[in-house]
Protein backbone atom coordinates (compact mmCIF):
# COMPACT_ATOMS: atom_id res chain seq x y z
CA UNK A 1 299.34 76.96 -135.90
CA UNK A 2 297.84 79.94 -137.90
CA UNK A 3 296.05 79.19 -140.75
CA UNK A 4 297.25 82.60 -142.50
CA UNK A 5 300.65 83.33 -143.89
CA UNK A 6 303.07 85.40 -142.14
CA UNK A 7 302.50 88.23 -144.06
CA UNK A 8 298.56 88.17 -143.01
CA UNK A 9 299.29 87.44 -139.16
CA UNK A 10 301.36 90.83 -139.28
CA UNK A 11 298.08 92.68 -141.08
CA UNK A 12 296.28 90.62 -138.39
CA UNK A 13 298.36 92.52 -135.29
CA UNK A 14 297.22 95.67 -136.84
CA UNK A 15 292.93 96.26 -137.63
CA UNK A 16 292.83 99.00 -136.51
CA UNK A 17 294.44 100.47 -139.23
CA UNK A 18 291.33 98.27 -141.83
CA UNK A 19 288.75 99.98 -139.33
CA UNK A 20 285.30 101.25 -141.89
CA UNK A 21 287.37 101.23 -145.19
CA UNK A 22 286.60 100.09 -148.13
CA UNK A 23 289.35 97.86 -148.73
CA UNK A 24 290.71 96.40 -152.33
CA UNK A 25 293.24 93.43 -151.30
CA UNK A 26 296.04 92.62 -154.18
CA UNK A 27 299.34 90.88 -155.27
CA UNK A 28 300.72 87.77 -153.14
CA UNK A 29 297.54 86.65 -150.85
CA UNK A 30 296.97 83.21 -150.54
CA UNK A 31 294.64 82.82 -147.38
CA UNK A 32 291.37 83.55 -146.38
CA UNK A 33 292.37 86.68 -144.06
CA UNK A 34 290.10 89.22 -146.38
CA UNK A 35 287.28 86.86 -144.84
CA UNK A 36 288.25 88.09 -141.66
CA UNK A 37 288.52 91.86 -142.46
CA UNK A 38 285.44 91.98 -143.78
CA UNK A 39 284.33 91.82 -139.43
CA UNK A 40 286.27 95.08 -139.77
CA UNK A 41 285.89 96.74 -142.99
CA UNK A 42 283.06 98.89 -144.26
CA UNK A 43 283.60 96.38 -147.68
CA UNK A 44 286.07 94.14 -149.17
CA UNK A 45 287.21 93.61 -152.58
CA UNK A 46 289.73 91.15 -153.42
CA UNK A 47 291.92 91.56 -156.96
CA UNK A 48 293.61 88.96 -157.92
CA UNK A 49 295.80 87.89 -161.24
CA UNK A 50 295.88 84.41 -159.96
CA UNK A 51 292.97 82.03 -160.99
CA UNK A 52 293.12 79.30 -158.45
CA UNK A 53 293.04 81.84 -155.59
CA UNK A 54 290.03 83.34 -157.64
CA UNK A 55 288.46 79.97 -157.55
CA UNK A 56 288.61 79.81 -154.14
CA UNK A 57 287.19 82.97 -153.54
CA UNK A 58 283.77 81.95 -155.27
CA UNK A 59 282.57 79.98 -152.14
CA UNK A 60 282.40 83.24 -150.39
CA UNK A 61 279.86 85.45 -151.75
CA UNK A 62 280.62 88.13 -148.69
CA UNK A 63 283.63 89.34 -150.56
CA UNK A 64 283.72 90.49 -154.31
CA UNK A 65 286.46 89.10 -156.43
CA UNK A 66 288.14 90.20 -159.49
CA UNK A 67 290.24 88.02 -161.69
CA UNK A 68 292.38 89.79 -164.20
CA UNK A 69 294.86 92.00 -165.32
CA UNK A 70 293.34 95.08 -164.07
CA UNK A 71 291.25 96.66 -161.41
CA UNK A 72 287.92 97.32 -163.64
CA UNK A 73 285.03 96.99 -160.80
CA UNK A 74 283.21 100.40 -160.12
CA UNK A 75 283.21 99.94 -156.09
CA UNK A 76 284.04 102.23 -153.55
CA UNK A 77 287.39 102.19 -152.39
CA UNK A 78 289.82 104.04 -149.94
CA UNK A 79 292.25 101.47 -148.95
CA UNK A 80 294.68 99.00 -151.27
CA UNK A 81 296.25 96.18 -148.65
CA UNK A 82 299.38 95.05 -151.19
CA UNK A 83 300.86 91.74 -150.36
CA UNK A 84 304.26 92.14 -151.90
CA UNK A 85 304.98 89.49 -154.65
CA UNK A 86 308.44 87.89 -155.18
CA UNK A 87 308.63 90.03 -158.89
CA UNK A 88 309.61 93.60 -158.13
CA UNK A 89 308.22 94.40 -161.43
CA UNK A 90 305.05 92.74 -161.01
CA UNK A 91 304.49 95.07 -157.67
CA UNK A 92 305.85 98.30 -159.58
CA UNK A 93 302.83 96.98 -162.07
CA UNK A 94 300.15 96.40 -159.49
CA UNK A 95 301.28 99.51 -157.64
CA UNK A 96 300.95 101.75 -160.82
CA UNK A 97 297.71 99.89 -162.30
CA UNK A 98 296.05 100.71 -158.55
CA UNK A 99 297.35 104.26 -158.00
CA UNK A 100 296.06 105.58 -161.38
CA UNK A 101 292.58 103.57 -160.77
CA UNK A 102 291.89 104.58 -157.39
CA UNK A 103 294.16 108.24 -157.07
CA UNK A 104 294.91 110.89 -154.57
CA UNK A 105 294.28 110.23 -151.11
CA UNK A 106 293.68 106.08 -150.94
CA UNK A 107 295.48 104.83 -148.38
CA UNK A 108 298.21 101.72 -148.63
CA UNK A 109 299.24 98.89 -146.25
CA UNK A 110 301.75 96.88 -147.65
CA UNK A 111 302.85 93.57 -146.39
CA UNK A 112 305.64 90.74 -147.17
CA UNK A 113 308.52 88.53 -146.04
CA UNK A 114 311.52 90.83 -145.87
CA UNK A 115 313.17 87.81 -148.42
CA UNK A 116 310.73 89.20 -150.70
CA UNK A 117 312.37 92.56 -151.18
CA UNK A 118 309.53 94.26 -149.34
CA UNK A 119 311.70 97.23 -148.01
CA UNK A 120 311.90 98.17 -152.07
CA UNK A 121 308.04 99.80 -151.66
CA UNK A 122 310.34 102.43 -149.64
CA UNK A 123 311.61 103.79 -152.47
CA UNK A 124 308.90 102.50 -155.46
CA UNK A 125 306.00 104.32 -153.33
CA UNK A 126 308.32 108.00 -153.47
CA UNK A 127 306.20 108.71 -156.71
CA UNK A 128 303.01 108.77 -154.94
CA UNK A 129 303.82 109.77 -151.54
CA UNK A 130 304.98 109.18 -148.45
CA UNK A 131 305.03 105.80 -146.73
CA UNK A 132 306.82 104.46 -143.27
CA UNK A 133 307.24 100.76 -141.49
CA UNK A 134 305.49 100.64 -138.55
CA UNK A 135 305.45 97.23 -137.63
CA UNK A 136 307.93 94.05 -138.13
CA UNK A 137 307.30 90.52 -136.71
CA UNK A 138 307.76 86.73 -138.20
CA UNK A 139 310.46 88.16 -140.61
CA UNK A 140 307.86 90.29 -142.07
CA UNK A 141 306.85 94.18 -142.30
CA UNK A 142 303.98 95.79 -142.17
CA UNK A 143 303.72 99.81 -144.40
CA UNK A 144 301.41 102.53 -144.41
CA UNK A 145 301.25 104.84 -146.50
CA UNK A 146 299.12 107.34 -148.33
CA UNK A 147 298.87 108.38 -152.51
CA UNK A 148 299.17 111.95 -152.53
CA UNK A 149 299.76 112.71 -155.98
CA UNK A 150 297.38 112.49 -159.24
CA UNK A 151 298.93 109.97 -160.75
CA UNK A 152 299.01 109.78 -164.70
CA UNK A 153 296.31 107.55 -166.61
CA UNK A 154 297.59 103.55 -166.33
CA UNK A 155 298.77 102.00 -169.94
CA UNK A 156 298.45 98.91 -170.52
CA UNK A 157 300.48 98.46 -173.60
CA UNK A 158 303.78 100.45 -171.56
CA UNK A 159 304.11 97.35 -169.55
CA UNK A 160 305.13 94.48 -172.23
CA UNK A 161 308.58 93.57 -172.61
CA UNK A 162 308.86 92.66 -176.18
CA UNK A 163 311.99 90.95 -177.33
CA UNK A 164 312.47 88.20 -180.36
CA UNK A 165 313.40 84.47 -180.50
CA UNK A 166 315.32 82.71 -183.07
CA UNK A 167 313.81 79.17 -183.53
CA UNK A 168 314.73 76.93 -186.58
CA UNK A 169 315.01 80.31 -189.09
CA UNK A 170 312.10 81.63 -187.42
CA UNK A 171 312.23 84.96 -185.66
CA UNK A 172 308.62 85.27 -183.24
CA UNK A 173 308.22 88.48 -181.32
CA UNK A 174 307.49 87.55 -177.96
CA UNK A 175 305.19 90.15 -175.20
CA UNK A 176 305.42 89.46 -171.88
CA UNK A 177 304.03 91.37 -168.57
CA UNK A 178 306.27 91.61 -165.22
CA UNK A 179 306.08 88.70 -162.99
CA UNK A 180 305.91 86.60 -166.09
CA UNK A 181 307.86 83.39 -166.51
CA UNK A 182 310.19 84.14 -169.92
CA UNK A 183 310.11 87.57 -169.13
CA UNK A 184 312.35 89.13 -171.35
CA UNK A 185 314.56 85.90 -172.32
CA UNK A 186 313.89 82.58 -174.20
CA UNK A 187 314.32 79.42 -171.30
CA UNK A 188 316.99 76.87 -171.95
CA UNK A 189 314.78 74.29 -170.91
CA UNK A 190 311.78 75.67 -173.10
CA UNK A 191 314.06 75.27 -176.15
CA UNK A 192 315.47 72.22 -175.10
CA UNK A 193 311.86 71.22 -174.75
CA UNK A 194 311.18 72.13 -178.32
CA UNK A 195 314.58 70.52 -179.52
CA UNK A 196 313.24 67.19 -178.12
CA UNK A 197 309.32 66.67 -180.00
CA UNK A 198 308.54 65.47 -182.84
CA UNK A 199 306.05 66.99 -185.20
CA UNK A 200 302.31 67.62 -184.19
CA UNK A 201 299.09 67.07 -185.22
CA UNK A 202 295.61 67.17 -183.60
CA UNK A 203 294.97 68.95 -180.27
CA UNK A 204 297.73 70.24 -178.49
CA UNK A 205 297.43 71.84 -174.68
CA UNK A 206 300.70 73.88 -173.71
CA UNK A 207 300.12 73.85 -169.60
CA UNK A 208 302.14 76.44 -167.96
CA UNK A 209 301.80 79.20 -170.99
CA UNK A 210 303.90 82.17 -169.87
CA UNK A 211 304.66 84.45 -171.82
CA UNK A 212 303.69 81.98 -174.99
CA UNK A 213 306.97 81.32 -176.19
CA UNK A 214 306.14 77.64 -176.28
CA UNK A 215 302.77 77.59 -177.88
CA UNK A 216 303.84 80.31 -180.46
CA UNK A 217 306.56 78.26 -181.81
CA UNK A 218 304.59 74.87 -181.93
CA UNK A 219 301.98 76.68 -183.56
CA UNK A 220 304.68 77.54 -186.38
CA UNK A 221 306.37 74.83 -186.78
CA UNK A 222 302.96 72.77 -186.95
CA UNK A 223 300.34 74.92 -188.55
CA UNK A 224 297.80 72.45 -188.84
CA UNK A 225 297.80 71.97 -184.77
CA UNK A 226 294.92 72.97 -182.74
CA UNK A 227 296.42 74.79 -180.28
CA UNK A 228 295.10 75.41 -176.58
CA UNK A 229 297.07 77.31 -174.01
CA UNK A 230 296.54 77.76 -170.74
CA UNK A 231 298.12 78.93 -167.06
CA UNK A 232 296.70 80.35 -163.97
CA UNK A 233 298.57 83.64 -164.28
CA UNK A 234 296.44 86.42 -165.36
CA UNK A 235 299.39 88.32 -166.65
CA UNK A 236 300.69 85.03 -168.38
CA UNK A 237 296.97 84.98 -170.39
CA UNK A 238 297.40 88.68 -171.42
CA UNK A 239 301.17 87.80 -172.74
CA UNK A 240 300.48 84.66 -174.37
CA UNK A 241 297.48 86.29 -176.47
CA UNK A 242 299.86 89.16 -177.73
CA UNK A 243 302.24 86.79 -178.51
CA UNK A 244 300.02 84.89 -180.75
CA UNK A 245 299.01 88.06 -182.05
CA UNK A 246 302.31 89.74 -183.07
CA UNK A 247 303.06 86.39 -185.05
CA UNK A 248 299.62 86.75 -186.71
CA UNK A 249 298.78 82.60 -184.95
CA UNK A 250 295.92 80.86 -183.78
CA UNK A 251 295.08 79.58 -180.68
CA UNK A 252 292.86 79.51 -177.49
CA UNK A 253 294.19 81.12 -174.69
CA UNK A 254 292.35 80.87 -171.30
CA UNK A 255 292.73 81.12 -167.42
CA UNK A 256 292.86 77.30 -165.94
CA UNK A 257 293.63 75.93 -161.95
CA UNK A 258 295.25 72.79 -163.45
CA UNK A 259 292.66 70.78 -165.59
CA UNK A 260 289.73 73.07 -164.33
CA UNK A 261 288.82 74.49 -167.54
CA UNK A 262 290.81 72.15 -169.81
CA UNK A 263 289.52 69.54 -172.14
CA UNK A 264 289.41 65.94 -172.19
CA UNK A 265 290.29 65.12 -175.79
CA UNK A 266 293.87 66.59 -176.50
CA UNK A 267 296.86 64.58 -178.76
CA UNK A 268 299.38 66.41 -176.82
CA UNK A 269 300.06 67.60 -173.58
CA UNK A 270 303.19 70.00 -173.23
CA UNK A 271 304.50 71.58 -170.80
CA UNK A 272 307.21 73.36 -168.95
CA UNK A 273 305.60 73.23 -165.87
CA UNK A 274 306.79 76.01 -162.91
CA UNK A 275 307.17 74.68 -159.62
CA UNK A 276 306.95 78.15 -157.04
CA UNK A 277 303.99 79.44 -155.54
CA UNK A 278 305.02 82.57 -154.35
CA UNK A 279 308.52 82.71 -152.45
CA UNK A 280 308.29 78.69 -151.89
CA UNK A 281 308.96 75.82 -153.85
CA UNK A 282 305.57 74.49 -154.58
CA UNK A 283 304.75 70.81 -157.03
CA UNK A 284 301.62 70.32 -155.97
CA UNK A 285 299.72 71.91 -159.67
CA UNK A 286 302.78 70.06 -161.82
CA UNK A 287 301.96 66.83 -159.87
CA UNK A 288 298.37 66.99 -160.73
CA UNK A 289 298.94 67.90 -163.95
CA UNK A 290 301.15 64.64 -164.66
CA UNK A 291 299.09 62.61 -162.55
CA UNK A 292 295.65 63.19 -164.56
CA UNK A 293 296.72 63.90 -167.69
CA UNK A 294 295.84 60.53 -169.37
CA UNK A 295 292.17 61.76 -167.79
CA UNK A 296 292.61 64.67 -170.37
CA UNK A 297 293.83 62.93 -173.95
CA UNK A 298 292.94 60.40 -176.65
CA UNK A 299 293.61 56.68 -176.62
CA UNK A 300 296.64 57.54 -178.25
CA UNK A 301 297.72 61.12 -176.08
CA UNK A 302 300.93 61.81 -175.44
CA UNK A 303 302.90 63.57 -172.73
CA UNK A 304 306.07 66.03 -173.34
CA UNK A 305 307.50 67.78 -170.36
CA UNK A 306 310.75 69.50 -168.99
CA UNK A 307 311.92 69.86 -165.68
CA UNK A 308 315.04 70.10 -163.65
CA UNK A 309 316.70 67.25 -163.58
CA UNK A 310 316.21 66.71 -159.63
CA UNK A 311 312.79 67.06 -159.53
CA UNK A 312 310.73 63.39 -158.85
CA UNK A 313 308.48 63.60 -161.88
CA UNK A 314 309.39 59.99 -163.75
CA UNK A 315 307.70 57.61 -160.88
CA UNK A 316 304.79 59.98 -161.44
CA UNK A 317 304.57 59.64 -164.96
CA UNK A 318 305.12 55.84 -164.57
CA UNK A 319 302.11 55.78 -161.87
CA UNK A 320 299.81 57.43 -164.84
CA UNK A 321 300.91 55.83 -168.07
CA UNK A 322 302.59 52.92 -167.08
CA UNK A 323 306.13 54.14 -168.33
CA UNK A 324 308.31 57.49 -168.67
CA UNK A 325 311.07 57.67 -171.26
CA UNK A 326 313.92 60.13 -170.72
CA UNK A 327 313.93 61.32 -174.45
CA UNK A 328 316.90 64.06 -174.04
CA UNK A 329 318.67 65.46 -171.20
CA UNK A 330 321.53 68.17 -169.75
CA UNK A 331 323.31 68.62 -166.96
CA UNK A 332 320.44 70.49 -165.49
CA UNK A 333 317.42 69.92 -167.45
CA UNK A 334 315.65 66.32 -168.62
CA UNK A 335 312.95 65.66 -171.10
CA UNK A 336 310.30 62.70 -170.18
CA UNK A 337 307.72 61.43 -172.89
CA UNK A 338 305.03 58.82 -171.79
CA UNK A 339 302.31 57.75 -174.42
CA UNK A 340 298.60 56.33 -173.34
């Protein structure tokens, strides 16, 4: 069995096309197949909003890595290889943020599961030029294409969604990227969430930030918290800062794979974990997360989560604290509390 996705294998069947470029990789990767293009390529660059792919990319010096919200690094480059992400916002983002950077005449291979909506860069890549399928295999497709227009300067700003949220006669403005979770709506299990706890004080880590919703109104309903927020979305980062920003609150907001950057001392650990990693279902970083949290809190630390009611977490929680209490649940959503 391959050890790349199916969108790589289909890149794979087709080097020729990576032959002496200078090649910035982007969106949905999540293999080492840039390590094998660099055999090919006259460089490699890898951007990449997603922290734990960053980290993984650090062990490989051959290949320069960029974590972030935008393309910054001042290295040559001809060719964009876009693995199509499930958000079709997120790739109109990354496909606007990379035009304007890079401009008239790079070159474009895009690749993705045709579940993912791939055949959309048809039509989304008609502002830049022209661009054609020339191979499919493993349910996937493989585009080239060319950027033939100047395209306009790339703004930031132009890309949050802001909407508001109505939280115990509180109204927060909320700013959220594409491809973020709560883009655009409040989550019924985030409020639920927030219906369920009691009220804070000392160190607080919301895991799983978002768009901040969570950690903006904790931080208003309990001034006095220390708030830390963290996710391993890029995008989420940006959005969870302006959040705290528009609501003129206080907290650290920072890029974390799990508890990679964390720290060890916090009250409370909150979360409305996600559960997909890319198109799949994916529990490994929520399982971690309830599995070592104890690791990360006082004697006294206590554990808030939601999740769809389905999902295995309580024998998990039990295996770390000893217990898991169902504090409040719906026909689709359940709220478990464990306390060190």
């Amino acid at each position: 069995m391959s050890a790349y996705t199916a969108p790589s294998q289909i890149a794979q069947r087709q080097l020729a096309y990576f032959a002496d470029k200078h090649l910035v990789v982007a969106g949905e990767v999540e293999d080492l197949f840039p390590l094998e293009l660099t055999e090919h390529c006259a460089s490699v660059s890898v951007f990449t909003t997603h922290y734990g792919y960053y980290r993984q990319l650090q062990s490989h010096p051959e290949i320069y890595s960029e974590f972030g919200i935008e393309w910054r690094a001042e290295k040559p480059a001809d060719m964009v290889l876009l693995y199509w992400p499930k958000a079709k916002a997120e790739a109109e983002y990354l496909l606007s943020m990379l035009m304007s950077k890079l401009g008239a005449g790079t070159e474009i291979v895009v690749v993705g599961e045709n579940r993912s909506g791939v055949k959309s860069i048809e039509q989304q890549f008609q502002a830049y030029g022209a661009i054609n399928k020339y191979d499919s295999a493993r349910r996937c497709s493989f585009y080239w294409g060319q950027c033939e227009q100047v395209t306009k300067p790339f703004e930031l700003q132009a890309w949050f969604k802001t909407y508001q949220v109505d939280y115990q006669q509180h109204t927060l403005t909320v700013k959220s990227l594409p491809g973020v979770f709560s883009h655009g709506e409040f989550d019924h299990g985030s409020r639920l969430l927030l219906d369920s706890l009691p009220t804070l004080r000392g160190k607080t880590l919301d895991f799983g930030c978002g768009a901040g919703v969570i950690g903006a109104v904790l931080a208003t309903l309990n001034p006095d918290i220390e708030l830390e927020m963290t996710d391993v979305s890029a995008l989420a980062i940006a959005s969870s800062q302006e959040t705290l920003n528009a609501n003129q609150l206080t907290g650290r907001v920072f890029a974390s794979d799990v508890y990679s950057n964390t720290a060890s001392d916090y009250d409370y650990i909150i979360s409305n974990p996600p559960f997909h990693s890319g198109l799949d279902t994916s529990y490994s970083a929520t399982e971690t997360l309830l599995r070592d949290a104890p690791n990360h809190q006082t004697a006294h630390g206590e554990l808030f989560i939601v999740a769809n009611s389905f999902l295995k977490y309580p024998p998990i929680i039990e295996g770390s604290y000893g217990h898991c209490e169902t504090i409040n649940k719906t026909n689709k959503f359940s709220i478990y509390h464990a306390k060190k």
